[in-house]
PDB file of N, CA and C in Angstrom:
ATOM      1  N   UNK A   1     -95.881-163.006   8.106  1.00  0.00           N
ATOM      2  CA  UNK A   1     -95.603-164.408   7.865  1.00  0.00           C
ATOM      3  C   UNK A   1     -94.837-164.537   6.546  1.00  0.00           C
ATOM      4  N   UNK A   2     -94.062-165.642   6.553  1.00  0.00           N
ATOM      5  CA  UNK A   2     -92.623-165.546   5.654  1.00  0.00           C
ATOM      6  C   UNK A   2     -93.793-166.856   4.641  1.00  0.00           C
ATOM      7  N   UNK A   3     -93.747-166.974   2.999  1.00  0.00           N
ATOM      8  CA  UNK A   3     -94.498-167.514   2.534  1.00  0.00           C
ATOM      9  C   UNK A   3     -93.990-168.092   1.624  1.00  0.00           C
ATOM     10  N   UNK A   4     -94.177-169.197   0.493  1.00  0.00           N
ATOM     11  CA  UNK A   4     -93.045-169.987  -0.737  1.00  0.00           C
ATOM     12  C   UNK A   4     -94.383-169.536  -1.673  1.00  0.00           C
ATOM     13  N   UNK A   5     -93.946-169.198  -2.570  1.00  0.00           N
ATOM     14  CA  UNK A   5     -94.999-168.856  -3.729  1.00  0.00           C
ATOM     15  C   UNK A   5     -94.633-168.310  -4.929  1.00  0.00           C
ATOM     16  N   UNK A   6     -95.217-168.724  -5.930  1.00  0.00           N
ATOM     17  CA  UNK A   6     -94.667-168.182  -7.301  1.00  0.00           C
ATOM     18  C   UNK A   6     -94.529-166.760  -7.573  1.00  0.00           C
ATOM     19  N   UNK A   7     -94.075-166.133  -8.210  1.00  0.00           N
ATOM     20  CA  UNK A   7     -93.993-164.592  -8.999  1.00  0.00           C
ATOM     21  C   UNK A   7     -93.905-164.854 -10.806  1.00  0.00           C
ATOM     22  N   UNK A   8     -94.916-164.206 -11.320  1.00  0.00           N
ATOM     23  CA  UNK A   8     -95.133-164.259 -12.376  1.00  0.00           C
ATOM     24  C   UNK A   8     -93.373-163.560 -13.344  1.00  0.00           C
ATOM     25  N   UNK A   9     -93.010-164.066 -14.471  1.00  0.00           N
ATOM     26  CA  UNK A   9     -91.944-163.550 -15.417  1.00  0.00           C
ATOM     27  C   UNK A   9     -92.526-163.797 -16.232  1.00  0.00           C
ATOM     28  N   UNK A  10     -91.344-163.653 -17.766  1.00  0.00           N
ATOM     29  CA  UNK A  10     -91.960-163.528 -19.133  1.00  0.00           C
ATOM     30  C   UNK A  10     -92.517-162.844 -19.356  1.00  0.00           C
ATOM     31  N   UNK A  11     -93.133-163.031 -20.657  1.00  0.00           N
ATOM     32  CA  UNK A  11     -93.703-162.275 -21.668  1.00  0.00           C
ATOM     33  C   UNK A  11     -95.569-162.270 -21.787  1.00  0.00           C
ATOM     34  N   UNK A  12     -95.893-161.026 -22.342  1.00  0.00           N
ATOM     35  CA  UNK A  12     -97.193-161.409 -22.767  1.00  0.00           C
ATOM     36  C   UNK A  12     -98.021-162.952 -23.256  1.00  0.00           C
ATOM     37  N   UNK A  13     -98.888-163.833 -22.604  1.00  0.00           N
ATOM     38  CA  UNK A  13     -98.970-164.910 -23.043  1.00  0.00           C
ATOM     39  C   UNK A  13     -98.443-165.835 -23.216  1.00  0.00           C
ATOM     40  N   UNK A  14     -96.724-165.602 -22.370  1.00  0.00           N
ATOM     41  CA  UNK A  14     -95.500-166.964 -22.429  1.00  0.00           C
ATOM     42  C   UNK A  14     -95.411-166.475 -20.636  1.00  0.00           C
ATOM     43  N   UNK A  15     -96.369-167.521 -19.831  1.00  0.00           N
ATOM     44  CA  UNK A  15     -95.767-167.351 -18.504  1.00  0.00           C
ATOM     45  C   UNK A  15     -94.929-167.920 -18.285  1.00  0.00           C
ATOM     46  N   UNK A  16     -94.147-167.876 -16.980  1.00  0.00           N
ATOM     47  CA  UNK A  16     -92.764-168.289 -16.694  1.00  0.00           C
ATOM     48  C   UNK A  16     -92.684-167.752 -15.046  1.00  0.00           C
ATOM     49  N   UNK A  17     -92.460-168.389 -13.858  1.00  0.00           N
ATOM     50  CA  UNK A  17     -92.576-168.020 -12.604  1.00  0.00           C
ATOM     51  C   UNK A  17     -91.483-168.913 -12.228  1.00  0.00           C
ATOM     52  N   UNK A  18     -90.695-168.023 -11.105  1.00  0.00           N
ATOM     53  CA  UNK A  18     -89.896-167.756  -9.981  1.00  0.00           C
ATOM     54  C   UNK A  18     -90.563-168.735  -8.684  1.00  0.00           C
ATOM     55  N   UNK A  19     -90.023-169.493  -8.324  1.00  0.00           N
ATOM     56  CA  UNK A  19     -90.678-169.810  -6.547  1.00  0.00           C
ATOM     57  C   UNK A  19     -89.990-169.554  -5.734  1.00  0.00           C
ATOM     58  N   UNK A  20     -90.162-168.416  -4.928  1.00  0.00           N
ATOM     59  CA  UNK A  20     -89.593-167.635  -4.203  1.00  0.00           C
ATOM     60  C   UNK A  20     -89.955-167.674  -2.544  1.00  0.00           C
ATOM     61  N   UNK A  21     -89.394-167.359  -1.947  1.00  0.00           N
ATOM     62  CA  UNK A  21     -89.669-166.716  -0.265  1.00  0.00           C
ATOM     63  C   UNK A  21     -89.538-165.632  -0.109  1.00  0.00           C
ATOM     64  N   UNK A  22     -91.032-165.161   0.322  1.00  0.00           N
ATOM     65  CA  UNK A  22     -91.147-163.145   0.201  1.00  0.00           C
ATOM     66  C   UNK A  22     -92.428-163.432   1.756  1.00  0.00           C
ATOM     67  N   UNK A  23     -92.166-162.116   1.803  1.00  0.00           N
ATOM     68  CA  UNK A  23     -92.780-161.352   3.511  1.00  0.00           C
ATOM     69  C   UNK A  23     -94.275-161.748   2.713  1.00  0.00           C
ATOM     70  N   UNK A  24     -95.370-161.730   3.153  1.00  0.00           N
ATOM     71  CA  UNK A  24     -96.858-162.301   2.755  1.00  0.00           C
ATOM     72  C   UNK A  24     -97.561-160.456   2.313  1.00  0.00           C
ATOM     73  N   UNK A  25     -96.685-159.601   3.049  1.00  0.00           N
ATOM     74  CA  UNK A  25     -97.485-158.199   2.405  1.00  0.00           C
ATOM     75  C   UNK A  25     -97.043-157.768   1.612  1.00  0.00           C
ATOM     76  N   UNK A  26     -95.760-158.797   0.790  1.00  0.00           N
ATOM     77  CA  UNK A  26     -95.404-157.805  -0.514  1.00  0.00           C
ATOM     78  C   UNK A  26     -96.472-158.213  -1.657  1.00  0.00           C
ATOM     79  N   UNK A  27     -96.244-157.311  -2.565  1.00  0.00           N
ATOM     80  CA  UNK A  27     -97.385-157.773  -3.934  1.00  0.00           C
ATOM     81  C   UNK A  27     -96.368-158.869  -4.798  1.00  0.00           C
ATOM     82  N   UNK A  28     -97.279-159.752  -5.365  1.00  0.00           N
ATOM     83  CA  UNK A  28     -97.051-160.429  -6.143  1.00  0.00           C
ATOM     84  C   UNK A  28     -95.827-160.711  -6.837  1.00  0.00           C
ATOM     85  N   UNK A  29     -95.425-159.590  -7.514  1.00  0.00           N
ATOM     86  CA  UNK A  29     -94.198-159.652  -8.053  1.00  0.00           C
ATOM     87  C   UNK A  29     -92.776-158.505  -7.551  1.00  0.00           C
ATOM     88  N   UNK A  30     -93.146-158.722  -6.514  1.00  0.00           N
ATOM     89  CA  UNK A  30     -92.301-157.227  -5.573  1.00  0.00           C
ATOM     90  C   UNK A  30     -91.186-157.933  -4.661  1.00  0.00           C
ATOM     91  N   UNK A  31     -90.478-157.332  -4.166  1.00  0.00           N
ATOM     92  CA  UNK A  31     -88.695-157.519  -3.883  1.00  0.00           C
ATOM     93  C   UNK A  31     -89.355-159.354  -3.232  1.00  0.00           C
ATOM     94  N   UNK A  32     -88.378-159.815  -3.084  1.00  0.00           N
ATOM     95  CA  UNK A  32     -88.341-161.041  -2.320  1.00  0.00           C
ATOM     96  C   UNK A  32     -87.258-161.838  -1.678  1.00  0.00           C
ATOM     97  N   UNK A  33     -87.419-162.510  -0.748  1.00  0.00           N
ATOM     98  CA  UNK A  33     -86.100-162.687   0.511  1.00  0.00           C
ATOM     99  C   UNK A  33     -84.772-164.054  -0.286  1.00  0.00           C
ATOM    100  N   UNK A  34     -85.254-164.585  -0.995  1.00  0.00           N
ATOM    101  CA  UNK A  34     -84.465-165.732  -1.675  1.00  0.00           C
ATOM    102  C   UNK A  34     -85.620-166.858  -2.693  1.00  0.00           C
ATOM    103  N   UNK A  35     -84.536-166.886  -3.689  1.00  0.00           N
ATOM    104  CA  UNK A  35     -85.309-167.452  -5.188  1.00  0.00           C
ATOM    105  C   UNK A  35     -84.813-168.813  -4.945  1.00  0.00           C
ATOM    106  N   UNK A  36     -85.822-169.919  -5.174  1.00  0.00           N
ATOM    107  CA  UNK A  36     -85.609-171.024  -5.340  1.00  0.00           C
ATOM    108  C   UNK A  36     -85.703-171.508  -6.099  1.00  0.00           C
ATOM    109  N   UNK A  37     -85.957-171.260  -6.723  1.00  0.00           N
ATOM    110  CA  UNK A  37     -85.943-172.459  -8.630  1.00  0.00           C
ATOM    111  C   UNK A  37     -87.041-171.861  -9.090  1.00  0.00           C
ATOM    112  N   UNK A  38     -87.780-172.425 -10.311  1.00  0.00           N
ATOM    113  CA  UNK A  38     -88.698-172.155 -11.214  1.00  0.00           C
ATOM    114  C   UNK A  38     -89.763-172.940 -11.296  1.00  0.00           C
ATOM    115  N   UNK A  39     -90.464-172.443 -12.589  1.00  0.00           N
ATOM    116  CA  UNK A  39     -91.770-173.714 -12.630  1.00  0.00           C
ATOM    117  C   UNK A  39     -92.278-172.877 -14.248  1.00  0.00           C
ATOM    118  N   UNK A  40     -92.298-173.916 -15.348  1.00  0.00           N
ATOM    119  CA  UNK A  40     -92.472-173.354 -17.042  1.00  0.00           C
ATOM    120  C   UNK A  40     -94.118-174.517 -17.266  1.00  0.00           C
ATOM    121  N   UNK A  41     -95.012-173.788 -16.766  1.00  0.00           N
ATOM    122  CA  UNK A  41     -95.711-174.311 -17.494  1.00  0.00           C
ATOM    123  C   UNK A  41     -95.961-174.700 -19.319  1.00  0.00           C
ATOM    124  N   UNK A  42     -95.540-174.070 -19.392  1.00  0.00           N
ATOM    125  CA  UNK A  42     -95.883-173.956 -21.110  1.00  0.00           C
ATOM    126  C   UNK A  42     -94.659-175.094 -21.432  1.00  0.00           C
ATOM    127  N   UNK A  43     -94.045-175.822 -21.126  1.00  0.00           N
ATOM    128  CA  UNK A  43     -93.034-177.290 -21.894  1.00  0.00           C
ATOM    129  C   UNK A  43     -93.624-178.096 -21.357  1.00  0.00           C
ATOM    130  N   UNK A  44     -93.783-179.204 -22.173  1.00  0.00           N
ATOM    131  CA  UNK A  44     -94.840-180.317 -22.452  1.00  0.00           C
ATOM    132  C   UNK A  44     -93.622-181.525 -21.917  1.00  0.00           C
ATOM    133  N   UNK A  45     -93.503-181.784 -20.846  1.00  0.00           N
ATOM    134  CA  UNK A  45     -94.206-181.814 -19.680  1.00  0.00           C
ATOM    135  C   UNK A  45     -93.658-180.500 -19.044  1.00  0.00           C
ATOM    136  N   UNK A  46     -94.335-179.968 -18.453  1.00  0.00           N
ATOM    137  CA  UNK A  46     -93.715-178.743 -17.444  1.00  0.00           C
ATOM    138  C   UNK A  46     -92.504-179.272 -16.619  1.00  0.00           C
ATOM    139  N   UNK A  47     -92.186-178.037 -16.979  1.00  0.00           N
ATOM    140  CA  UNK A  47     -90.324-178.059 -16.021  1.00  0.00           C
ATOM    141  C   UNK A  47     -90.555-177.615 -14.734  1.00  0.00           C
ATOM    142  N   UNK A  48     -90.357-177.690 -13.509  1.00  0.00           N
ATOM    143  CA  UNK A  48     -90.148-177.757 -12.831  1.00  0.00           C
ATOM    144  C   UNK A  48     -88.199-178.030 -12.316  1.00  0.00           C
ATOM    145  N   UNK A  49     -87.890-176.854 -11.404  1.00  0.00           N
ATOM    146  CA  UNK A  49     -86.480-177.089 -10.707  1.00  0.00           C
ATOM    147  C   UNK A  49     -86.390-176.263  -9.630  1.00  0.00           C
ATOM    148  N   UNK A  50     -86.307-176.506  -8.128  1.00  0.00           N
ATOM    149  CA  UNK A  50     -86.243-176.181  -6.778  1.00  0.00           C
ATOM    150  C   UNK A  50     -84.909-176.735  -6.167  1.00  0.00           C
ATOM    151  N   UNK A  51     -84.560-175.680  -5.969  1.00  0.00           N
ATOM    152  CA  UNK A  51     -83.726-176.044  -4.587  1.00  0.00           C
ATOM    153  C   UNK A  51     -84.197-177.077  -3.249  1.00  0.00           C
ATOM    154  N   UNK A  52     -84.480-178.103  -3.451  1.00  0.00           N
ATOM    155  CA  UNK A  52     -85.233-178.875  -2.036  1.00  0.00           C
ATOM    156  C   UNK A  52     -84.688-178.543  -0.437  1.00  0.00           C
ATOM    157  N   UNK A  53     -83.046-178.543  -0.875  1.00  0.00           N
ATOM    158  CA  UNK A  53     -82.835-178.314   0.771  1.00  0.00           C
ATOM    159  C   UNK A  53     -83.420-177.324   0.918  1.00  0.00           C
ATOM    160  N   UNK A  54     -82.604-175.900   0.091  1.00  0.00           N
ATOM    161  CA  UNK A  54     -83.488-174.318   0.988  1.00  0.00           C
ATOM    162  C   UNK A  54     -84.862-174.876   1.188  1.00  0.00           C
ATOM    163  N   UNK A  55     -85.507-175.144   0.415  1.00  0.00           N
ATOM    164  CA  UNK A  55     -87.028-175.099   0.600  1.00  0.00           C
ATOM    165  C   UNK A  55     -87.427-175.993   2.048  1.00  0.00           C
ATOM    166  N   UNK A  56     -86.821-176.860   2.182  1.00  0.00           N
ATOM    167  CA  UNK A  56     -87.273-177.654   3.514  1.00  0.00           C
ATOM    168  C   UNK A  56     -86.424-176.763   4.810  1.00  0.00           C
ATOM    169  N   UNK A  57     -85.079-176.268   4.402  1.00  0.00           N
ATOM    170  CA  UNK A  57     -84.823-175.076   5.603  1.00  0.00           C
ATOM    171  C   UNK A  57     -85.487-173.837   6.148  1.00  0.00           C
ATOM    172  N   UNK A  58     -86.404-173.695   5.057  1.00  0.00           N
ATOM    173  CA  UNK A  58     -87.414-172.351   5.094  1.00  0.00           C
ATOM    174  C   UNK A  58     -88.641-172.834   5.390  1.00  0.00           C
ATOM    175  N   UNK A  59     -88.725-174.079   5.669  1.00  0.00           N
ATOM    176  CA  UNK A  59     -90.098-174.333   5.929  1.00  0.00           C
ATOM    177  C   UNK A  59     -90.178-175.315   7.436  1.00  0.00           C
ATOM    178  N   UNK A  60     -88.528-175.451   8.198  1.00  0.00           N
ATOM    179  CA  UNK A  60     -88.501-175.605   9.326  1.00  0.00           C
ATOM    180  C   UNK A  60     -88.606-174.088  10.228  1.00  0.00           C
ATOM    181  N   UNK A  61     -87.984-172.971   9.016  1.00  0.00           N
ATOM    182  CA  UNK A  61     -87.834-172.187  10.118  1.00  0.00           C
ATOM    183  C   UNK A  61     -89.640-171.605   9.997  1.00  0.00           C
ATOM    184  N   UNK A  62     -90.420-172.104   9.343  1.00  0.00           N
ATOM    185  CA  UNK A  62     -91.687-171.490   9.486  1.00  0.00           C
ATOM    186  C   UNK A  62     -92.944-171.230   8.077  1.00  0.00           C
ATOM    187  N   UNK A  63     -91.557-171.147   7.129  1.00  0.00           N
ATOM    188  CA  UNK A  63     -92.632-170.405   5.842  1.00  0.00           C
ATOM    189  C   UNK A  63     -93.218-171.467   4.849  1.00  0.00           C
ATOM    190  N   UNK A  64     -94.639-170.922   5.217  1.00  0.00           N
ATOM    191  CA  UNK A  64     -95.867-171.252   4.757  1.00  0.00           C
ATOM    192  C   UNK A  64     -95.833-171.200   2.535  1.00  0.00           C
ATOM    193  N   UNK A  65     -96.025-172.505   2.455  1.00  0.00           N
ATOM    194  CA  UNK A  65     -96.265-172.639   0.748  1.00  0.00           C
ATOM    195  C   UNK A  65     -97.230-171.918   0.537  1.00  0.00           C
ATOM    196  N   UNK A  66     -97.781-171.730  -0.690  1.00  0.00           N
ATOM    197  CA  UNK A  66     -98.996-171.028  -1.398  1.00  0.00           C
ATOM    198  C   UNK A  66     -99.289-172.767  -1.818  1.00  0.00           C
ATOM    199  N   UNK A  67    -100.859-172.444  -2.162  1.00  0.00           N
ATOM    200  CA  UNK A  67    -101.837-174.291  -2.480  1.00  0.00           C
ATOM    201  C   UNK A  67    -100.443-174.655  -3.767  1.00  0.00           C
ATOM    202  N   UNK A  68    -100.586-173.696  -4.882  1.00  0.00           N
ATOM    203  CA  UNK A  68     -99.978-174.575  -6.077  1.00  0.00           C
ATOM    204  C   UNK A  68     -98.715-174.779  -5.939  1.00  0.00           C
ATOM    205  N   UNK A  69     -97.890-174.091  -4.966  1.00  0.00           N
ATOM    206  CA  UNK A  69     -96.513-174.828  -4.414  1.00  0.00           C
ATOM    207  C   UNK A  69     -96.239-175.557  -4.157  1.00  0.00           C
ATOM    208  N   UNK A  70     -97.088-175.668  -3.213  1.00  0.00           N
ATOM    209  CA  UNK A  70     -97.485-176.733  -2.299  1.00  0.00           C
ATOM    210  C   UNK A  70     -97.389-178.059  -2.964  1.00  0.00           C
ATOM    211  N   UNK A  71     -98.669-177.909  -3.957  1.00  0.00           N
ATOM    212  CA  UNK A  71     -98.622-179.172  -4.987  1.00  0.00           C
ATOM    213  C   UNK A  71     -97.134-179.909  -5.703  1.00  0.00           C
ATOM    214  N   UNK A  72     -96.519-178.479  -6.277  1.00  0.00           N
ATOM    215  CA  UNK A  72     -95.581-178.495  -6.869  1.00  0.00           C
ATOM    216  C   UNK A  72     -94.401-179.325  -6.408  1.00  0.00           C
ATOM    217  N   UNK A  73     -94.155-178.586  -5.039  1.00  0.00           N
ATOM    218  CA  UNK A  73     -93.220-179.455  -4.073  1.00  0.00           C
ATOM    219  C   UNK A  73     -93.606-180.761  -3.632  1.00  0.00           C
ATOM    220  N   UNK A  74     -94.495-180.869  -3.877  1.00  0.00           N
ATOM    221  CA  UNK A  74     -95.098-182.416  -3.332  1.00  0.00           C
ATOM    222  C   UNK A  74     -94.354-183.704  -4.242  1.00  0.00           C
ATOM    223  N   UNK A  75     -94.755-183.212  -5.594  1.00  0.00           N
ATOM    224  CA  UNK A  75     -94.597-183.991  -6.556  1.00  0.00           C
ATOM    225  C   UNK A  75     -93.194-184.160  -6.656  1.00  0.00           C
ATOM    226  N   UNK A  76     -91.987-183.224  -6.232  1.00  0.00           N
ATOM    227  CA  UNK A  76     -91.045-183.320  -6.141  1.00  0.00           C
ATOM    228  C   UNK A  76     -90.467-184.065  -4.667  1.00  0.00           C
ATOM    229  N   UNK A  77     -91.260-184.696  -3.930  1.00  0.00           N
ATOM    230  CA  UNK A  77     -90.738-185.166  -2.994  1.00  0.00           C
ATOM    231  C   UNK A  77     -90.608-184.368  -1.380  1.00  0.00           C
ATOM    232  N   UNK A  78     -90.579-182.933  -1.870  1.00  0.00           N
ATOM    233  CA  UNK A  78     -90.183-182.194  -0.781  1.00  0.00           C
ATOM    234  C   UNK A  78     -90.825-182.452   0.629  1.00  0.00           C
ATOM    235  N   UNK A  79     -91.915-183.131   0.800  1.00  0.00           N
ATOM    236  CA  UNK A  79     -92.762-183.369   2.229  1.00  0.00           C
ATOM    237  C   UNK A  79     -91.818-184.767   2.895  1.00  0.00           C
ATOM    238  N   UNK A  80     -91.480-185.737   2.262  1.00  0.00           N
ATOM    239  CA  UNK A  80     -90.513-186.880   2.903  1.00  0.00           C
ATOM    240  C   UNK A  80     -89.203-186.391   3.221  1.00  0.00           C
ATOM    241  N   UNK A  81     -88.882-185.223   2.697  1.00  0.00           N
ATOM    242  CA  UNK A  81     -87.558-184.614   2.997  1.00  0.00           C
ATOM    243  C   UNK A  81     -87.655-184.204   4.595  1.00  0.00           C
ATOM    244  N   UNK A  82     -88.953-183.168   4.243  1.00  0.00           N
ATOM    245  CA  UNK A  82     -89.420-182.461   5.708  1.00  0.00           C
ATOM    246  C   UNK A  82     -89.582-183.137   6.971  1.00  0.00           C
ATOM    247  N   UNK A  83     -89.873-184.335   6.887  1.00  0.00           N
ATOM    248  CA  UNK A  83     -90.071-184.901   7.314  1.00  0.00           C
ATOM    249  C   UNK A  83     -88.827-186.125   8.113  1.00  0.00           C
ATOM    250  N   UNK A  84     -88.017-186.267   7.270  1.00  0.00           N
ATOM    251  CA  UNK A  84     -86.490-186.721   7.215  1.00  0.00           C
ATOM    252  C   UNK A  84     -85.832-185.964   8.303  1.00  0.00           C
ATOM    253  N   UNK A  85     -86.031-184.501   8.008  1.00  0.00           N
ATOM    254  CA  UNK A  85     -85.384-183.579   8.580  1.00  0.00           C
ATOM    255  C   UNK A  85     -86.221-183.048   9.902  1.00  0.00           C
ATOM    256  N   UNK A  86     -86.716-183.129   9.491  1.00  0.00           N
ATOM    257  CA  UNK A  86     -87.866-183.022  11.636  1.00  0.00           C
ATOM    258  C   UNK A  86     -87.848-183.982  12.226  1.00  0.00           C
ATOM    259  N   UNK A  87     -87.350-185.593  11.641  1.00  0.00           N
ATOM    260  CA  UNK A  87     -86.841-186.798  12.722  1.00  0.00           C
ATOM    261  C   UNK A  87     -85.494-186.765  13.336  1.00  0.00           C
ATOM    262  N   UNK A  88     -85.184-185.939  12.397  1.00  0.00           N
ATOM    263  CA  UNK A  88     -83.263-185.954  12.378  1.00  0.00           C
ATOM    264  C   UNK A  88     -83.157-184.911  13.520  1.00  0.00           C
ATOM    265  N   UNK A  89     -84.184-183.587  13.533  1.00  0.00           N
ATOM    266  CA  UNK A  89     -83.752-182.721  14.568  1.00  0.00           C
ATOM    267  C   UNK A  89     -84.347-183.134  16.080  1.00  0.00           C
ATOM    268  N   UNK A  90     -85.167-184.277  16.145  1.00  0.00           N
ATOM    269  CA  UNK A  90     -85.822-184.108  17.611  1.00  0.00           C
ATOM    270  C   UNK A  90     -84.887-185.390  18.361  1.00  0.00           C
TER     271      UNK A  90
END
């Protein structure tokens, strides 16, 4: 199963993650199929930046968010998109 989920970057104690689309048996921070934007916890307010279309094209053709993606994309709108776009195709 094809999955949207963060990969840890940075430094010791300065996290910094990738939201990516990777196969569900790779590890954590191991090869992955296409990078979609980021997510910086540590800036007050956290940054956040996604690609929305890929992300709603990868998630018609099937792939499953991780919970805090999930969240992530929410807040960005991405579920009314999905949704936009599954009225538009039927």
């Amino acid at each position: 199963m094809v999955r949207i989920r963060l990969t840890r970057m940075g430094k010791k104690k300065q996290p910094f993650y990738r939201i990516v689309v990777v196969d569900q048996k790779k590890k954590r921070d191991g090869a992955y199929i296409e990078s979609l934007g980021y997510y910086n916890p540590l800036k007050e307010p956290y940054e956040v930046k996604v690609d929305i279309d890929r992300a709603v094209e990868w998630m018609l053709k099937g792939a499953q968010p991780s919970e805090t993606v999930s969240k992530l994309l929410g807040k960005l709108g991405l579920y009314e998109k999905l949704e936009e776009a599954k009225s538009k195709k039927a």
